[in-house]
C-alpha atoms as a PDB file:
ATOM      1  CA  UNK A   1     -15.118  24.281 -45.030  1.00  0.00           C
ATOM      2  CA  UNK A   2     -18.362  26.163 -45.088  1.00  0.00           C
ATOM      3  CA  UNK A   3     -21.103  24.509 -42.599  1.00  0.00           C
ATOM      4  CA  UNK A   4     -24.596  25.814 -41.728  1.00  0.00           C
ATOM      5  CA  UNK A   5     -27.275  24.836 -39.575  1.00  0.00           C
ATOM      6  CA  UNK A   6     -30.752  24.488 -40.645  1.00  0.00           C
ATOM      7  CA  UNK A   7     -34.031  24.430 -38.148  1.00  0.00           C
ATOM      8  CA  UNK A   8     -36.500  22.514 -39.661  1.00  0.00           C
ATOM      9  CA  UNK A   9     -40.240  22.854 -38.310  1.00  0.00           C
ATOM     10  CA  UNK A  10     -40.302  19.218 -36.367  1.00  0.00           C
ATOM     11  CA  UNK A  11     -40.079  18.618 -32.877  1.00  0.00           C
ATOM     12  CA  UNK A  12     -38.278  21.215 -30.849  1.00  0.00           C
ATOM     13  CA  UNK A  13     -35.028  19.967 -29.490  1.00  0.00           C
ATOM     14  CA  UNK A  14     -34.163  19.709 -26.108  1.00  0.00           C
ATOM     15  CA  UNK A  15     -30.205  19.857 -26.556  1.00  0.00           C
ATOM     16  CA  UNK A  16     -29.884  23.650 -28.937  1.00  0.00           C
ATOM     17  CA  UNK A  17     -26.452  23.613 -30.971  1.00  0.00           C
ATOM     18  CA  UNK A  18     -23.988  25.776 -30.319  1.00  0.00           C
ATOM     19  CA  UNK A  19     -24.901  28.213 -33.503  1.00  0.00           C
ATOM     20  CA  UNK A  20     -21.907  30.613 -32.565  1.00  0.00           C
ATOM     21  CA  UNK A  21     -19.990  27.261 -34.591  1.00  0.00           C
ATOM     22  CA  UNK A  22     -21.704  27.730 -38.105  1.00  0.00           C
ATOM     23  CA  UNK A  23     -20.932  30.250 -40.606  1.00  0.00           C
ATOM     24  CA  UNK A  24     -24.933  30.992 -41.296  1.00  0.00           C
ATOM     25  CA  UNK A  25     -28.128  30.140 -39.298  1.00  0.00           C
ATOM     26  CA  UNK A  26     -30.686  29.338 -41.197  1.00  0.00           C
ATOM     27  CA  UNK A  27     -34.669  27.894 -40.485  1.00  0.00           C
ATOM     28  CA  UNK A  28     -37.704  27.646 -42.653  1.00  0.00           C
ATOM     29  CA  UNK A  29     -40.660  29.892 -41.071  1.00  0.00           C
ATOM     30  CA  UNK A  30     -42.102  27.030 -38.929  1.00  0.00           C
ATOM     31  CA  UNK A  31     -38.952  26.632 -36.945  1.00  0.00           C
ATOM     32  CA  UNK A  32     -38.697  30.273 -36.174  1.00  0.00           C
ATOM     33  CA  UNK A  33     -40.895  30.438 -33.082  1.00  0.00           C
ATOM     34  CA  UNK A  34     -38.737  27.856 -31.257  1.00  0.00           C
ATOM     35  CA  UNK A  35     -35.562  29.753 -32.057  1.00  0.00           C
ATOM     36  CA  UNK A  36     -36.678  33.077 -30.407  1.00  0.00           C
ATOM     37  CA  UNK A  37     -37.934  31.100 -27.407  1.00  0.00           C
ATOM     38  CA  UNK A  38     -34.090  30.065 -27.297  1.00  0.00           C
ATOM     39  CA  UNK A  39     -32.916  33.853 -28.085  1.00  0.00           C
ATOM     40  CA  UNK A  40     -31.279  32.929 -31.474  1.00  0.00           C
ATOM     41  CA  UNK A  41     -31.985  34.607 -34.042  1.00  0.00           C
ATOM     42  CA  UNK A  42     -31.210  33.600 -37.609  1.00  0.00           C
ATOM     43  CA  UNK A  43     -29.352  35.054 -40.642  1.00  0.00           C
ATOM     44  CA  UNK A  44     -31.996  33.873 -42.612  1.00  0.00           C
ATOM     45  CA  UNK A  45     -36.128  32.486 -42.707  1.00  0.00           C
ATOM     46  CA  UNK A  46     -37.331  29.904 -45.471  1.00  0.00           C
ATOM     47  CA  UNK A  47     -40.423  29.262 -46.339  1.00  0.00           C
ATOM     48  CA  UNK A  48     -43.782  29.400 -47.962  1.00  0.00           C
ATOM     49  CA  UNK A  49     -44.442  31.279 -44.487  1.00  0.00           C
ATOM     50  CA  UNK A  50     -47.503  29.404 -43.651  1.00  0.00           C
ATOM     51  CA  UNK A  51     -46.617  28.678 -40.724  1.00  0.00           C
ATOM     52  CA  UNK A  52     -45.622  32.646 -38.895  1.00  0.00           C
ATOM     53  CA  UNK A  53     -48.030  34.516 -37.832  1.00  0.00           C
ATOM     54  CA  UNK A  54     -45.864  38.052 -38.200  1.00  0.00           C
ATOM     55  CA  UNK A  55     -42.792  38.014 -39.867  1.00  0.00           C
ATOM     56  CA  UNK A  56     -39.547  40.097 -38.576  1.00  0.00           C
ATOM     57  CA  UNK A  57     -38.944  42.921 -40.175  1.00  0.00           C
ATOM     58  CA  UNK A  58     -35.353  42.872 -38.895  1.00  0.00           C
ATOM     59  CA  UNK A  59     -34.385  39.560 -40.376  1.00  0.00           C
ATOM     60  CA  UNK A  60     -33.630  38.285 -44.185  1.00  0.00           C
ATOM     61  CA  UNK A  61     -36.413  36.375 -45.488  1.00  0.00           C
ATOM     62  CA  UNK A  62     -37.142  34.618 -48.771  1.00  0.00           C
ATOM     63  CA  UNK A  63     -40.725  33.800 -49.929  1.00  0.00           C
ATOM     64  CA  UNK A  64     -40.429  29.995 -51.693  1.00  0.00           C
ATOM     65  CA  UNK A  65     -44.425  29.810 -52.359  1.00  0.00           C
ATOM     66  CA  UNK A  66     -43.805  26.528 -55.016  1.00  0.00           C
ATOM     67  CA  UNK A  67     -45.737  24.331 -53.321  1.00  0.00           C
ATOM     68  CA  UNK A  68     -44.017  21.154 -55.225  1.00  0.00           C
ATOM     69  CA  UNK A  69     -41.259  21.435 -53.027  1.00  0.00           C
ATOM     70  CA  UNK A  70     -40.892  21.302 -49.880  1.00  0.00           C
ATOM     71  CA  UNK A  71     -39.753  24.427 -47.419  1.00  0.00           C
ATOM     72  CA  UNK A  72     -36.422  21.485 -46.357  1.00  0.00           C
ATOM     73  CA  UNK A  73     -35.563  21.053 -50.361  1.00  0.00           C
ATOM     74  CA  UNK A  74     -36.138  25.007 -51.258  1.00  0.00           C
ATOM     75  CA  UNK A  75     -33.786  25.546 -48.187  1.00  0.00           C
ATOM     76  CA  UNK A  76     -31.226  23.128 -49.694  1.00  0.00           C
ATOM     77  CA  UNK A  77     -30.975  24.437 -52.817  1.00  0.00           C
ATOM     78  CA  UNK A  78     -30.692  27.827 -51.619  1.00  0.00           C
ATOM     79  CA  UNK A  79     -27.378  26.905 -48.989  1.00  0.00           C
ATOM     80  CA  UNK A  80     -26.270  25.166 -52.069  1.00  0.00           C
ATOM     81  CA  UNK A  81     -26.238  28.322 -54.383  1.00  0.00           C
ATOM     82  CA  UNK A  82     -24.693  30.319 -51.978  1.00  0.00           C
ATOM     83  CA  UNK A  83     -21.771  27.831 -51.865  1.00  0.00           C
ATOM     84  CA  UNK A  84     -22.106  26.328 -48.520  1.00  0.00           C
ATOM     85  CA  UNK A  85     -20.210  22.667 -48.033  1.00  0.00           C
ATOM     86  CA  UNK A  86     -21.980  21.073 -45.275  1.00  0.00           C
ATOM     87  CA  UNK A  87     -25.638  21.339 -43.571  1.00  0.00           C
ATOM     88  CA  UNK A  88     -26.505  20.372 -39.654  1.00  0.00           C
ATOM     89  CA  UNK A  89     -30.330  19.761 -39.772  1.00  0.00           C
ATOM     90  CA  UNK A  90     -32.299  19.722 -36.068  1.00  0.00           C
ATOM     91  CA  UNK A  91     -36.056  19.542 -36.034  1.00  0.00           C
ATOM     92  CA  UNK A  92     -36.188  17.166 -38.982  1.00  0.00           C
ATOM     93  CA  UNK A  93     -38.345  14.572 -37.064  1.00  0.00           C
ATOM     94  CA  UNK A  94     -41.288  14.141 -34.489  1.00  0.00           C
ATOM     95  CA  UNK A  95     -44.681  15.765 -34.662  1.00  0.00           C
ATOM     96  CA  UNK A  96     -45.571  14.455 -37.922  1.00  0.00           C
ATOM     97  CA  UNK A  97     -43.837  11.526 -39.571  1.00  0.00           C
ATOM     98  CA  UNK A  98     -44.566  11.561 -42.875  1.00  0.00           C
ATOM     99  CA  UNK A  99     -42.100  15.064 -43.089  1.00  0.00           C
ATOM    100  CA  UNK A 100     -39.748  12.661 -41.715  1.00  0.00           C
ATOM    101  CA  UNK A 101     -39.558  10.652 -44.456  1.00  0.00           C
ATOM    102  CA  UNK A 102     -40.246  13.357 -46.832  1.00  0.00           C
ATOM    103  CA  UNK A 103     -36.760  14.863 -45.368  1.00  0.00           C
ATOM    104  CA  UNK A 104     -34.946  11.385 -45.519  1.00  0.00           C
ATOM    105  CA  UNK A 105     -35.747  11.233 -49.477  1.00  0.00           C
ATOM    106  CA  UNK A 106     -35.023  14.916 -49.966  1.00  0.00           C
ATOM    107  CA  UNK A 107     -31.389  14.213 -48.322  1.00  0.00           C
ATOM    108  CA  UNK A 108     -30.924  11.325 -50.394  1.00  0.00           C
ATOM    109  CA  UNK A 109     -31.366  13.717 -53.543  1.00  0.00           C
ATOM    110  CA  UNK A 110     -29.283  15.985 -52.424  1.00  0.00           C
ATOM    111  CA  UNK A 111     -26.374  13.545 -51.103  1.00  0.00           C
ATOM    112  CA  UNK A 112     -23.646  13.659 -54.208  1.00  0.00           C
ATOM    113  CA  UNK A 113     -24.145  18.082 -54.001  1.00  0.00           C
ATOM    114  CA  UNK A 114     -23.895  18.270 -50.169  1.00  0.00           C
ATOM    115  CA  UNK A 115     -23.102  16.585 -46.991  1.00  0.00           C
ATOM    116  CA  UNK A 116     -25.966  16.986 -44.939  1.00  0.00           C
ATOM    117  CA  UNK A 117     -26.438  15.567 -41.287  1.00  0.00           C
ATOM    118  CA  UNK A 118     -29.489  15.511 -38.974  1.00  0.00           C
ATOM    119  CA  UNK A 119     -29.199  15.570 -35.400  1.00  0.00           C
ATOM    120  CA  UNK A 120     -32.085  15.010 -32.605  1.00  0.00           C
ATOM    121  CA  UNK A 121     -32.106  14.391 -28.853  1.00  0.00           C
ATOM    122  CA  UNK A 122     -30.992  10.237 -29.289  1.00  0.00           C
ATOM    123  CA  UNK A 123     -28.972  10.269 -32.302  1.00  0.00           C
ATOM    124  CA  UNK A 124     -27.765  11.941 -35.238  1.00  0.00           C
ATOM    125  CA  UNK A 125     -27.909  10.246 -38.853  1.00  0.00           C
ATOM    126  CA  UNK A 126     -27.100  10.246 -42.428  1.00  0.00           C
ATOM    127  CA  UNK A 127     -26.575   9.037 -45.223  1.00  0.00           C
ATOM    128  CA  UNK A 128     -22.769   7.683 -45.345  1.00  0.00           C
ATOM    129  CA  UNK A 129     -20.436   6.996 -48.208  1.00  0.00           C
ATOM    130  CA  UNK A 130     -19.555   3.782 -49.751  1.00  0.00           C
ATOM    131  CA  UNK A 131     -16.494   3.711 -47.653  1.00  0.00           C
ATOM    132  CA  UNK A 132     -16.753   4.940 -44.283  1.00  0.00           C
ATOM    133  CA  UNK A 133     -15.090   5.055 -40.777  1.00  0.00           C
ATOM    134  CA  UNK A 134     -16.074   6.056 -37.809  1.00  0.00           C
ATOM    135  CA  UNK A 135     -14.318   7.221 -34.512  1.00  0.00           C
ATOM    136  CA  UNK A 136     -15.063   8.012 -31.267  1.00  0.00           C
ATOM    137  CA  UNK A 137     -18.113   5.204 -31.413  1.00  0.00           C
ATOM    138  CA  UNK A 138     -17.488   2.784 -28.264  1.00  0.00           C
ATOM    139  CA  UNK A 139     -20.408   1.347 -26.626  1.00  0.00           C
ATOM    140  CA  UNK A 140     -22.563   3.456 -29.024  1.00  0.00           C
ATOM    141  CA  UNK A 141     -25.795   1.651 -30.776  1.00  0.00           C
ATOM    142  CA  UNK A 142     -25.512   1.897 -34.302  1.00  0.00           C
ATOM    143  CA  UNK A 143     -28.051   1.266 -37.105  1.00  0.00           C
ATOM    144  CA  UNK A 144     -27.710   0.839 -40.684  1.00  0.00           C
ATOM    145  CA  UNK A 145     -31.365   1.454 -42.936  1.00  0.00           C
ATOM    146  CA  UNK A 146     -30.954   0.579 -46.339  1.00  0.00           C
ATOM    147  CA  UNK A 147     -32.817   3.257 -48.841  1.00  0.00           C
ATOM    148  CA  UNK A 148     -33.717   0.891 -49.845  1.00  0.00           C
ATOM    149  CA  UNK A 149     -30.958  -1.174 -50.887  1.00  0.00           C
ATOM    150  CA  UNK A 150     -27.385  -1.493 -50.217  1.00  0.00           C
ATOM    151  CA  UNK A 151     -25.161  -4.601 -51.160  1.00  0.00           C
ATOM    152  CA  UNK A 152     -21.834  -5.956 -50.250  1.00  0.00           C
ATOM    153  CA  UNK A 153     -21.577  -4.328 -47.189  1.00  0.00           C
ATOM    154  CA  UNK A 154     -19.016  -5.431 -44.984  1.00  0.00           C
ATOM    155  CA  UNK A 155     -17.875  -3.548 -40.888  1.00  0.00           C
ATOM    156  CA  UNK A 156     -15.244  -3.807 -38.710  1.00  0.00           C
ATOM    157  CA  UNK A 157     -15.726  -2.930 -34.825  1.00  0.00           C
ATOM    158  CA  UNK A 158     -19.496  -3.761 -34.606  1.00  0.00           C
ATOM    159  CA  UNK A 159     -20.673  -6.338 -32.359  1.00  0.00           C
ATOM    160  CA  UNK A 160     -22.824  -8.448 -35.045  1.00  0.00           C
ATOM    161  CA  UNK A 161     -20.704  -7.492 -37.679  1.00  0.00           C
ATOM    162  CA  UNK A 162     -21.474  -8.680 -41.663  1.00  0.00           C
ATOM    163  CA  UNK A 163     -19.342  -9.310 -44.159  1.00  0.00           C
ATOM    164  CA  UNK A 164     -20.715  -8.774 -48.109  1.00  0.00           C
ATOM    165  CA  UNK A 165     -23.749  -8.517 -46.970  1.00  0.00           C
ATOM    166  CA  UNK A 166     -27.475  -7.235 -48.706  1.00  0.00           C
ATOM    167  CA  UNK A 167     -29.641  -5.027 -46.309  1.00  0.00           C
ATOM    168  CA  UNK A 168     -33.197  -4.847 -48.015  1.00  0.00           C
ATOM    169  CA  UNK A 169     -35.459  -2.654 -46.713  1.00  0.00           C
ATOM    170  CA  UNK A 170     -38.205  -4.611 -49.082  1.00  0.00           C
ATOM    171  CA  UNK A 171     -37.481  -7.716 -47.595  1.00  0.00           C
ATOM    172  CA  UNK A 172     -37.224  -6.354 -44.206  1.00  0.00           C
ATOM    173  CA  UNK A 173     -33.623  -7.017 -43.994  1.00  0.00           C
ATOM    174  CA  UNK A 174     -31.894  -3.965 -42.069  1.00  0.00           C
ATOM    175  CA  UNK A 175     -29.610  -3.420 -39.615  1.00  0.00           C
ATOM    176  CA  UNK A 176     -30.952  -1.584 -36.511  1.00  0.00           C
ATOM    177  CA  UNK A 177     -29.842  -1.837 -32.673  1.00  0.00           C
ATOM    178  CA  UNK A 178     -26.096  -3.212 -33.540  1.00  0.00           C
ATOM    179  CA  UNK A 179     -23.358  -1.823 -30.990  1.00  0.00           C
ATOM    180  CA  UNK A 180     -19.741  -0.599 -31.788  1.00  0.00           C
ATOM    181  CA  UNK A 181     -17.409  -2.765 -29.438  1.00  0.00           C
ATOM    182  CA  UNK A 182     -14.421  -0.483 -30.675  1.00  0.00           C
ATOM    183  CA  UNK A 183     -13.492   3.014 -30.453  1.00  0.00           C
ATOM    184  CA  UNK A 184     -13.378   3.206 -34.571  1.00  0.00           C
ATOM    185  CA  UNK A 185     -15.463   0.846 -37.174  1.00  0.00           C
ATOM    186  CA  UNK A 186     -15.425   1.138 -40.492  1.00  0.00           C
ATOM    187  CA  UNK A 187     -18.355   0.404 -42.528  1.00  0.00           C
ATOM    188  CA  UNK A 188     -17.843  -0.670 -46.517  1.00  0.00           C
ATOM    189  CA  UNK A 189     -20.601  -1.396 -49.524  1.00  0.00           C
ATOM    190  CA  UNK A 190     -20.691  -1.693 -53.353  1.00  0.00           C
ATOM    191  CA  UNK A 191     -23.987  -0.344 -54.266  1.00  0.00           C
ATOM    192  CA  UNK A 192     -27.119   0.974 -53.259  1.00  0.00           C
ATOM    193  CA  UNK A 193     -27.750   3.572 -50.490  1.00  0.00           C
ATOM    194  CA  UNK A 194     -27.281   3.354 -46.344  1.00  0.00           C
ATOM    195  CA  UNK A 195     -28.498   5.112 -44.211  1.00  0.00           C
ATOM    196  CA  UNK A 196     -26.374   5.458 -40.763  1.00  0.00           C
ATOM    197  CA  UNK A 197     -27.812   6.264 -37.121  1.00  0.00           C
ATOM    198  CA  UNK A 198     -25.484   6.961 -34.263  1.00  0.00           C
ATOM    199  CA  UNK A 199     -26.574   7.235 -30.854  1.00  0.00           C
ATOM    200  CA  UNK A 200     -25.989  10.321 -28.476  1.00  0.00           C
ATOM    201  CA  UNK A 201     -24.142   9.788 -25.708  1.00  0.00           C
END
């Protein structure tokens, strides 16, 4: 299966991927200054390029100017197209959080067309499918967000664990700061969308 990793222009990451994994590198132009600081240099810029200064002659680049998307969606579509499976997002949050949840509802869009997965120095996150285990989880906090919705959902292996519930993000029902007490859980719902975060450790 074909995965990438995308640098988004958010807060630099202290833990850098191992790129040398992925079949592409990608960032959008903001990003790029933070990559050469860490000596990687990508297969291909994003971007609107408002945010570079110079660009690289030696690298690909493609000029996305429509300014009613966003550099994260035009990058999307684009790893899409060229028939990629799977995306591995860094930089998606800090510095300003309204791009946060600007990338949260592009992701959601995009969810059916392509798994896409953020990671940042405390946790990674996603959205998850209606049926949906997890391994390797012990001792790990674990949060489900609803987006802003999700009904029926029932877990096994979680420490307050619910059984057909409704998380409401409206009604301020969610469920942050639960802990897995087993090595697997498995996480179930009828409708709606959830939103999974997974500490590091």
């Amino acid at each position: 299966m074909s995965k990438v990793v995308l640098f988004l222009n958010g807060e630099k990451p202290l833990d850098i991927p191992d790129v040398q994994k992925y079949s592409a590198i990608y960032c959008t132009d903001g990003a790029y200054h933070f990559l050469t600081d860490c000596e990687i240099t990508p297969d291909l810029i994003i971007g609107d390029f408002d945010s570079i200064e110079k660009l690289p002659i030696d690298i690909p680049h493609i000029h996305t100017p429509d300014q009613n998307y966003t550099d994260f969606e035009k990058a999307i579509e684009l790893i899409i197209q060229q028939g990629h499976k799977e995306i591995d997002v860094y930089a998606a949050n800090g510095l300003e959080q309204d791009h946060f949840l600007g990338n949260m509802c592009c992701a959601l869009k995009y969810k059916k067309k392509i798994k896409i997965r953020f990671y940042d120095d405390k946790q990674s996150y996603y959205f998850i499918k209606k049926n949906t285990t997890l391994t390797n989880v012990i001792n790990k906090i674990i949060s489900l967000f609803p987006f802003p919705i999700a009904k029926n959902i029932t877990t096994k292996g979680l420490k307050y664990p619910l059984k057909k519930s409704t998380l409401n993000m409206m009604k301020n029902k969610i469920g942050t700061r639960n802990k897995a007490v087993t090595n697997n859980i498995n996480i179930t719902f009828s409708k709606g969308n959830l939103l999974i975060f997974i500490e590091n450790k």
